[in-house]
C-alpha atoms as a PDB file:
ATOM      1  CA  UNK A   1       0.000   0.000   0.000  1.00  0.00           C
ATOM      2  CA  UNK A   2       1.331   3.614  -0.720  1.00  0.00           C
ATOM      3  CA  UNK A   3       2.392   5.689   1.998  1.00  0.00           C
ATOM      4  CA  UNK A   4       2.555   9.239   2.227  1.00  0.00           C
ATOM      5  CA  UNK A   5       6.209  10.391   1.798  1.00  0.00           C
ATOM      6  CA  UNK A   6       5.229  13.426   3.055  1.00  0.00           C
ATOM      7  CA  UNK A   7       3.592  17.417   3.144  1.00  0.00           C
ATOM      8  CA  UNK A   8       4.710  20.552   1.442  1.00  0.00           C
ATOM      9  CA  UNK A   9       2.526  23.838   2.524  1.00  0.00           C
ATOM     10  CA  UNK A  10       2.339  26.958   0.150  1.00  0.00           C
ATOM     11  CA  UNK A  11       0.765  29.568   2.263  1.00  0.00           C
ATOM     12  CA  UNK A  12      -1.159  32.148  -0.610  1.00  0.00           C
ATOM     13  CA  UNK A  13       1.263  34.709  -2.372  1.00  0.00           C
ATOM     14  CA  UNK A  14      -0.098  37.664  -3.190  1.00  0.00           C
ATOM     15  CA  UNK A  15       1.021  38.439  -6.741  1.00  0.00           C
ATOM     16  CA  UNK A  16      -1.273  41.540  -7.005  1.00  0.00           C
ATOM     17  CA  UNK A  17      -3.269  39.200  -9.424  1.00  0.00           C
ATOM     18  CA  UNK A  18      -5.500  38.029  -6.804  1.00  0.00           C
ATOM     19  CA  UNK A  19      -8.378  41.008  -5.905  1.00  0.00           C
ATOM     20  CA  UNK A  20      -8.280  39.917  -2.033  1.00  0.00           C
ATOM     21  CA  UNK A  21      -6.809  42.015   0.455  1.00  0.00           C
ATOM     22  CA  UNK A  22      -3.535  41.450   1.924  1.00  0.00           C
ATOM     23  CA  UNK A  23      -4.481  39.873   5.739  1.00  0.00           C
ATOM     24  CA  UNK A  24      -3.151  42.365   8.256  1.00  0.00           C
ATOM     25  CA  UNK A  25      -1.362  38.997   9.371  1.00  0.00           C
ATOM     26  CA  UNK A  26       0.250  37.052   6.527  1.00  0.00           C
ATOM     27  CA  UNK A  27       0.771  33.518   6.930  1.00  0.00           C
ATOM     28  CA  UNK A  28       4.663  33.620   7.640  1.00  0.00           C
ATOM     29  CA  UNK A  29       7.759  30.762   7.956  1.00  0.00           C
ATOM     30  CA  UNK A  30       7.490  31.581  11.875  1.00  0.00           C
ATOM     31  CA  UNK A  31       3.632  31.296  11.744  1.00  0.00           C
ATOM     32  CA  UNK A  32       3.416  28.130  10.333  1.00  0.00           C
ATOM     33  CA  UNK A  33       5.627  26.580  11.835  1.00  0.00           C
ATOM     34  CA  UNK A  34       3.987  27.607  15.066  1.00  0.00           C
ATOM     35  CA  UNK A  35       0.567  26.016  13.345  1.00  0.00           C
ATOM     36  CA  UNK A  36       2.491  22.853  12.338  1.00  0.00           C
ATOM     37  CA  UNK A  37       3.939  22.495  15.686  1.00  0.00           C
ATOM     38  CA  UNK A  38       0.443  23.290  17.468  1.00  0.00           C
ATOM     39  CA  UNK A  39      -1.719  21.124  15.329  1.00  0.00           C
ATOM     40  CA  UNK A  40       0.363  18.359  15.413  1.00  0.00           C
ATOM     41  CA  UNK A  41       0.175  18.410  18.919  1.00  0.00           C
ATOM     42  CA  UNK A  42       3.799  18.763  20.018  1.00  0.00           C
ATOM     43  CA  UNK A  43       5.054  15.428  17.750  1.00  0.00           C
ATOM     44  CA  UNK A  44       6.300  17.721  15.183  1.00  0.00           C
ATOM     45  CA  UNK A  45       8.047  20.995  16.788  1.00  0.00           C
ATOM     46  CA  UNK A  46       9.626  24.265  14.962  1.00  0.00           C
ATOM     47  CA  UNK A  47      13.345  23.946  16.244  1.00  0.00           C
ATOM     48  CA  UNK A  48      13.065  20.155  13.729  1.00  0.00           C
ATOM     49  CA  UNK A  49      13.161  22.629  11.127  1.00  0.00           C
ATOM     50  CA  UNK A  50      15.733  24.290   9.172  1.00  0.00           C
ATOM     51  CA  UNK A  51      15.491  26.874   5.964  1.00  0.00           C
ATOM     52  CA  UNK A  52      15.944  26.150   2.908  1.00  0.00           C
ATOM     53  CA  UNK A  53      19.846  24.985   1.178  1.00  0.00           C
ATOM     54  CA  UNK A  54      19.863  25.811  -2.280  1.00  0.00           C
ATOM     55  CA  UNK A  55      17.178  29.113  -2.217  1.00  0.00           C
ATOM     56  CA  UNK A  56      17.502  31.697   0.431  1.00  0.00           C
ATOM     57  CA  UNK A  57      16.653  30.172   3.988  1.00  0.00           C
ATOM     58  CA  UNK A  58      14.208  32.590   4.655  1.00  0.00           C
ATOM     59  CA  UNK A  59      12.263  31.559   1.769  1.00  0.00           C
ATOM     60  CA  UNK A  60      11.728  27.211   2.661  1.00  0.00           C
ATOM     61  CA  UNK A  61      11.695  25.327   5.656  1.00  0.00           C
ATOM     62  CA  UNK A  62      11.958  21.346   5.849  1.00  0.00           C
ATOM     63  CA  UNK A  63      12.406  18.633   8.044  1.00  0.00           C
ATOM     64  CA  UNK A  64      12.428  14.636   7.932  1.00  0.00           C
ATOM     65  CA  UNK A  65      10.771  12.318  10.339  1.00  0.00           C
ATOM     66  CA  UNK A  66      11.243   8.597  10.754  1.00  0.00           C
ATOM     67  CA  UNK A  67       7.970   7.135  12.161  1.00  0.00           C
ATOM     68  CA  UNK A  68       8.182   4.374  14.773  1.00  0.00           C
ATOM     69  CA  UNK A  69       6.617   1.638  15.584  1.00  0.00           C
ATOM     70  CA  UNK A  70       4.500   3.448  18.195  1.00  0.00           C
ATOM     71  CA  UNK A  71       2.867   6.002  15.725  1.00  0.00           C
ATOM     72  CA  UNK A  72       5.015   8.673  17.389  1.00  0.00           C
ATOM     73  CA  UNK A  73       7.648  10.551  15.029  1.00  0.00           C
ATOM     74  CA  UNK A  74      11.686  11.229  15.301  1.00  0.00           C
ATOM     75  CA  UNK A  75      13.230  14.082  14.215  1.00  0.00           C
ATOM     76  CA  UNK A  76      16.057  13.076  11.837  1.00  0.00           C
ATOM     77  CA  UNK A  77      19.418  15.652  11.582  1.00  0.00           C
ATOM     78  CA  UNK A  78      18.677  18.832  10.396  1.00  0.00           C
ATOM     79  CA  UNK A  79      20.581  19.347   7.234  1.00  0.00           C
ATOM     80  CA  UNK A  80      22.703  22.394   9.124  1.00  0.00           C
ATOM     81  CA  UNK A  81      24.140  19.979  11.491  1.00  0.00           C
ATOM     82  CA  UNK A  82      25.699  18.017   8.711  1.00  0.00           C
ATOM     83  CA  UNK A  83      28.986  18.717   6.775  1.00  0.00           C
ATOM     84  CA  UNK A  84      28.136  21.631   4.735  1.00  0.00           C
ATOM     85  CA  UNK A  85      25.384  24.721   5.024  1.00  0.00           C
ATOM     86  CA  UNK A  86      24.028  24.856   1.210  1.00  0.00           C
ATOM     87  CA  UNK A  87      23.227  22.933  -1.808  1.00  0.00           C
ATOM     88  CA  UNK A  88      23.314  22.916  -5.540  1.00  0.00           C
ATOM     89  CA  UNK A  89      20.213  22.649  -7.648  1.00  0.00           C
ATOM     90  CA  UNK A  90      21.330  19.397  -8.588  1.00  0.00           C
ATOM     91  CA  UNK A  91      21.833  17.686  -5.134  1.00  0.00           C
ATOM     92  CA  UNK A  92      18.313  19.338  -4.562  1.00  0.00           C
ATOM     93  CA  UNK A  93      16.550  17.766  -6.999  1.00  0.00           C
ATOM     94  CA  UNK A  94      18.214  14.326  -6.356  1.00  0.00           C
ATOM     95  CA  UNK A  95      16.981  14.740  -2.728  1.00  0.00           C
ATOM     96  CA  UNK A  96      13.533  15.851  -3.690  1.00  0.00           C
ATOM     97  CA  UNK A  97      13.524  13.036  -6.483  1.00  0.00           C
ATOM     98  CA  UNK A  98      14.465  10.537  -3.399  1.00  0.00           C
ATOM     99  CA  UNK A  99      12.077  11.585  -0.789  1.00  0.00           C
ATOM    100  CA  UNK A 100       8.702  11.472  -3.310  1.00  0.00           C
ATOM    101  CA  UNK A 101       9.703   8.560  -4.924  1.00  0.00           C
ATOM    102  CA  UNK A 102       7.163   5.566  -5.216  1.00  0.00           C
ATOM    103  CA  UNK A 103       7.961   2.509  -3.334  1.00  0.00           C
ATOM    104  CA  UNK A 104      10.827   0.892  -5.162  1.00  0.00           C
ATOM    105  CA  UNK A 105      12.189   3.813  -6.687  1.00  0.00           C
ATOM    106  CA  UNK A 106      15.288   5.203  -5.707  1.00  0.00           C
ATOM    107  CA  UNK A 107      17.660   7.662  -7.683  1.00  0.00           C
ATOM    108  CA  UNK A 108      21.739   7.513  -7.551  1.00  0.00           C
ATOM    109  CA  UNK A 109      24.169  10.591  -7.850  1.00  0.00           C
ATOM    110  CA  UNK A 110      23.585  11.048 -11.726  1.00  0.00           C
ATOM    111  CA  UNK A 111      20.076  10.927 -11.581  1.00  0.00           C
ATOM    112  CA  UNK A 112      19.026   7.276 -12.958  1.00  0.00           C
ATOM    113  CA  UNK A 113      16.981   4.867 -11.313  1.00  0.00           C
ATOM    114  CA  UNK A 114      18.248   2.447  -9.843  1.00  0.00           C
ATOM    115  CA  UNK A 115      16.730  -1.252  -8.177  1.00  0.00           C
ATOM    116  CA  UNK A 116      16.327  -1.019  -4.244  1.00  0.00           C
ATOM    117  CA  UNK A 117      15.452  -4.664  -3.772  1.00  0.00           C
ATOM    118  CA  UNK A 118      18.735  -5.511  -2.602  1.00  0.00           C
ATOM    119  CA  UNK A 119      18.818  -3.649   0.231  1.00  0.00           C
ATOM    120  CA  UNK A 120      18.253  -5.119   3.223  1.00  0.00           C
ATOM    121  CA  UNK A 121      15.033  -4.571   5.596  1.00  0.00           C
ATOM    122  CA  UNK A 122      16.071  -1.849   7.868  1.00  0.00           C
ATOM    123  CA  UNK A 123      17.436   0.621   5.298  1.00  0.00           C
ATOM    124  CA  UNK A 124      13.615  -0.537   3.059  1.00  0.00           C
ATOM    125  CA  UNK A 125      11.777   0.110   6.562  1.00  0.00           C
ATOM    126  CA  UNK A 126      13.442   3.202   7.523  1.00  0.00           C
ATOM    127  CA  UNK A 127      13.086   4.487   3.670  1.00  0.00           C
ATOM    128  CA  UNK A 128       9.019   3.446   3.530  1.00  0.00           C
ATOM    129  CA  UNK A 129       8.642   5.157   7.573  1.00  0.00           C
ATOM    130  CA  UNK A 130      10.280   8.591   6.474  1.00  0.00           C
ATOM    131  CA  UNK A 131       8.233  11.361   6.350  1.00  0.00           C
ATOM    132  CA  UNK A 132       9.535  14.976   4.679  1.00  0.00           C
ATOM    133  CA  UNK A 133       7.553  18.039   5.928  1.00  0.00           C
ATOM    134  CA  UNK A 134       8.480  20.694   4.057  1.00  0.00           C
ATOM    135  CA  UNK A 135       6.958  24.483   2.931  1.00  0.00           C
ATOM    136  CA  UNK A 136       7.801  27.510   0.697  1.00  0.00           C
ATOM    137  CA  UNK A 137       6.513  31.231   0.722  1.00  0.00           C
ATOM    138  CA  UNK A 138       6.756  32.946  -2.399  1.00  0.00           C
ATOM    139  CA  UNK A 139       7.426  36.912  -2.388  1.00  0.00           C
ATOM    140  CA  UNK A 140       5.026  38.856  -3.482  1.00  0.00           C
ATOM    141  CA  UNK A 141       4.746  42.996  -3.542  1.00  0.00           C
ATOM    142  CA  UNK A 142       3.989  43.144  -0.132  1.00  0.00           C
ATOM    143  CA  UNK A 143       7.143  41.341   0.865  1.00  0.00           C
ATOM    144  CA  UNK A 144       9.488  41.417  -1.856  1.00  0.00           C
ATOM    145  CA  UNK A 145      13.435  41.307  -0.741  1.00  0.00           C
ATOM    146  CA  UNK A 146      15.999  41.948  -3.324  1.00  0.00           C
ATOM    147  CA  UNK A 147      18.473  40.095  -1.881  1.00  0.00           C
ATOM    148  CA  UNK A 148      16.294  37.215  -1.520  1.00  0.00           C
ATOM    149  CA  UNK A 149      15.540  37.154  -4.969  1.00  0.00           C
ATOM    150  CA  UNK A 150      19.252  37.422  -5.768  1.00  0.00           C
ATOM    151  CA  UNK A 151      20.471  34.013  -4.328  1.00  0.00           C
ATOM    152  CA  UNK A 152      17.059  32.158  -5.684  1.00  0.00           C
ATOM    153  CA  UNK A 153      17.768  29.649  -8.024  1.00  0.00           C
ATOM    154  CA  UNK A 154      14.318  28.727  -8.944  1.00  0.00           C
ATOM    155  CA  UNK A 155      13.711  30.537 -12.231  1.00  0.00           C
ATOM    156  CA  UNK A 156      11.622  31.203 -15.407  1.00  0.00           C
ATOM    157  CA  UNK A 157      12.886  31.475 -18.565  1.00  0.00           C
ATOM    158  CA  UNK A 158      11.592  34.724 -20.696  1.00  0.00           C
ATOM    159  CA  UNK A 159      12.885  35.165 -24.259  1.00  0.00           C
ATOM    160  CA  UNK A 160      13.875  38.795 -22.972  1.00  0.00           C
ATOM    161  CA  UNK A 161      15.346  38.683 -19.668  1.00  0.00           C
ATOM    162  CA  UNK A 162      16.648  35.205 -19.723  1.00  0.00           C
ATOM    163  CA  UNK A 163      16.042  33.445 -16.618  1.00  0.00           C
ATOM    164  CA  UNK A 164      13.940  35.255 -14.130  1.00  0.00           C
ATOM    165  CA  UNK A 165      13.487  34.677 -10.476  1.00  0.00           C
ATOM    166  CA  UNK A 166      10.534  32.905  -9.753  1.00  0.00           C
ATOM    167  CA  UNK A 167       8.959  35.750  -7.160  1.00  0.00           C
ATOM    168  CA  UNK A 168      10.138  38.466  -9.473  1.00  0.00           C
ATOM    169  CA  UNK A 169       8.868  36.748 -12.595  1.00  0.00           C
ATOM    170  CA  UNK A 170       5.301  36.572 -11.132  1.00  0.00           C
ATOM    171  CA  UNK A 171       5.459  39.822  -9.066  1.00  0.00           C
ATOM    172  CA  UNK A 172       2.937  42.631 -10.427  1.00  0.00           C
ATOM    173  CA  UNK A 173       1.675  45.975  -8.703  1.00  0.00           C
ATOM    174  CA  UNK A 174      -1.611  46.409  -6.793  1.00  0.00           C
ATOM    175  CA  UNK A 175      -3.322  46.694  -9.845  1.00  0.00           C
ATOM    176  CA  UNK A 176      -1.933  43.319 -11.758  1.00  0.00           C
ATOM    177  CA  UNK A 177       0.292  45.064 -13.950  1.00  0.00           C
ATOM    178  CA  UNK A 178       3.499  42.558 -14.185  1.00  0.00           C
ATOM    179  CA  UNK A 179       7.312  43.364 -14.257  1.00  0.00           C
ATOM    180  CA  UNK A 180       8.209  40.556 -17.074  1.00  0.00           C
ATOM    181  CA  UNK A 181       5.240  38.274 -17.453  1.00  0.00           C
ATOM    182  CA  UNK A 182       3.703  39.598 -21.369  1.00  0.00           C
END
C-alpha cells in the first residue's frame, strides 16, 4: 500500500493578481511553523526545522521524520548539522527526487533509477517510515526582498530577460500590472 512520503505547505502569495486584500497577518515561515507544531500536537516541533539549502533560507523550511513503531515521530538531523550549510540545484533535486519517490524507486548521484530490492530490511523500513515536511513562501509585492531574490535559483525562462526569479517573474503591482510576465 502507498504511503505518504510526506507534506509541502504553500501559504497564498499575493502576486497583485489576486483582488483579495492582503491579511493584516500574513501567513509567515514563523507562523506556520507555530501552526504545524500546534496542530500536530507537540510530535512535530519548529526547532526540527531548518530553511531552505539551495534558495535563500528565509524563503523554505523542511524537516524529515522517521515514524516508529508506536505512531510517534523522530526528528532526523537537520541538514545544518551536517557537513556543509548549502546545496546545488542538482543535489536538490536528487533529494527531492528521493524523498517522493514511489515505493521501489530510488535515484543515484547522476540521476538514474536504480533497483532497491537488494537492500536489506532496515534501510527498506526506515526508507518506507520517512516522512519529509516541508513548505515555501513565495514573495510577493507586499514582501518582496531583493536580496532574496538574488540568491534564488528557482527561475523562469523569458525570451527577454533570460532566466527570471521565480517571485520576481510573477510579481505585479496592486493593480496586476506585471514586471516581465507579457
Amino acid at each position: 500500500m502507498p504511503a505518504v512520503r510526506g507534506v509541502h505547505f504553500q501559504p497564498l502569495s499575493y502576486f497583485g493578481r489576486c483582488c483579495l486584500d492582503h491579511p493584516e497577518k500574513p501567513v509567515t515561515i514563523p507562523k506556520m511553523l507555530r501552526l504545524i507544531e500546534s496542530q500536530t500536537e507537540g510530535m512535530m516541533k519548529g526547532e526540527d526545522f531548518t530553511g531552505g539549502g539551495a534558495e535563500n533560507p528565509y524563503c523554505s523550511f523542511h524537516a524529515n521524520y522517521m515514524r516508529r513503531k508506536d505512531g510517534s515521530l523522530k526528528a532526523l538531523k537537520r541538514a545544518e548539522d551536517q557537513c556543509c550549510c548549502c546545496t546545488g540545484s542538482d543535489d536538490s533535486r536528487l533529494f527531492v527526487a528521493n524523498q517522493w519517490s514511489g515505493e521501489g524507486e530510488s535515484f543515484s548521484p547522476d540521476g538514474t533509477m536504480c533497483d532497491t530490492s537488494a537492500l536489506d530490511e532496515f534501510l527498506e523500513q526506515a526508507r518506507l517510515n520517512t516522512l519529509a515536511v516541508s513548505g515555501m513562501v513565495f514573495q510577493d509585492c507586499f514582501n518582496f526582498d531583493l536580496k532574496r531574490v538574488q540568491r534564488c535559483y528557482i527561475c523562469e525562462v523569458d525570451m527577454d530577460y533570460g532566466m527570471v526569479p521565480f517571485c520576481a517573474y510573477n510579481l505585479t503591482n496592486l493593480e496586476g500590472k506585471p514586471l516581465y510576465r507579457k
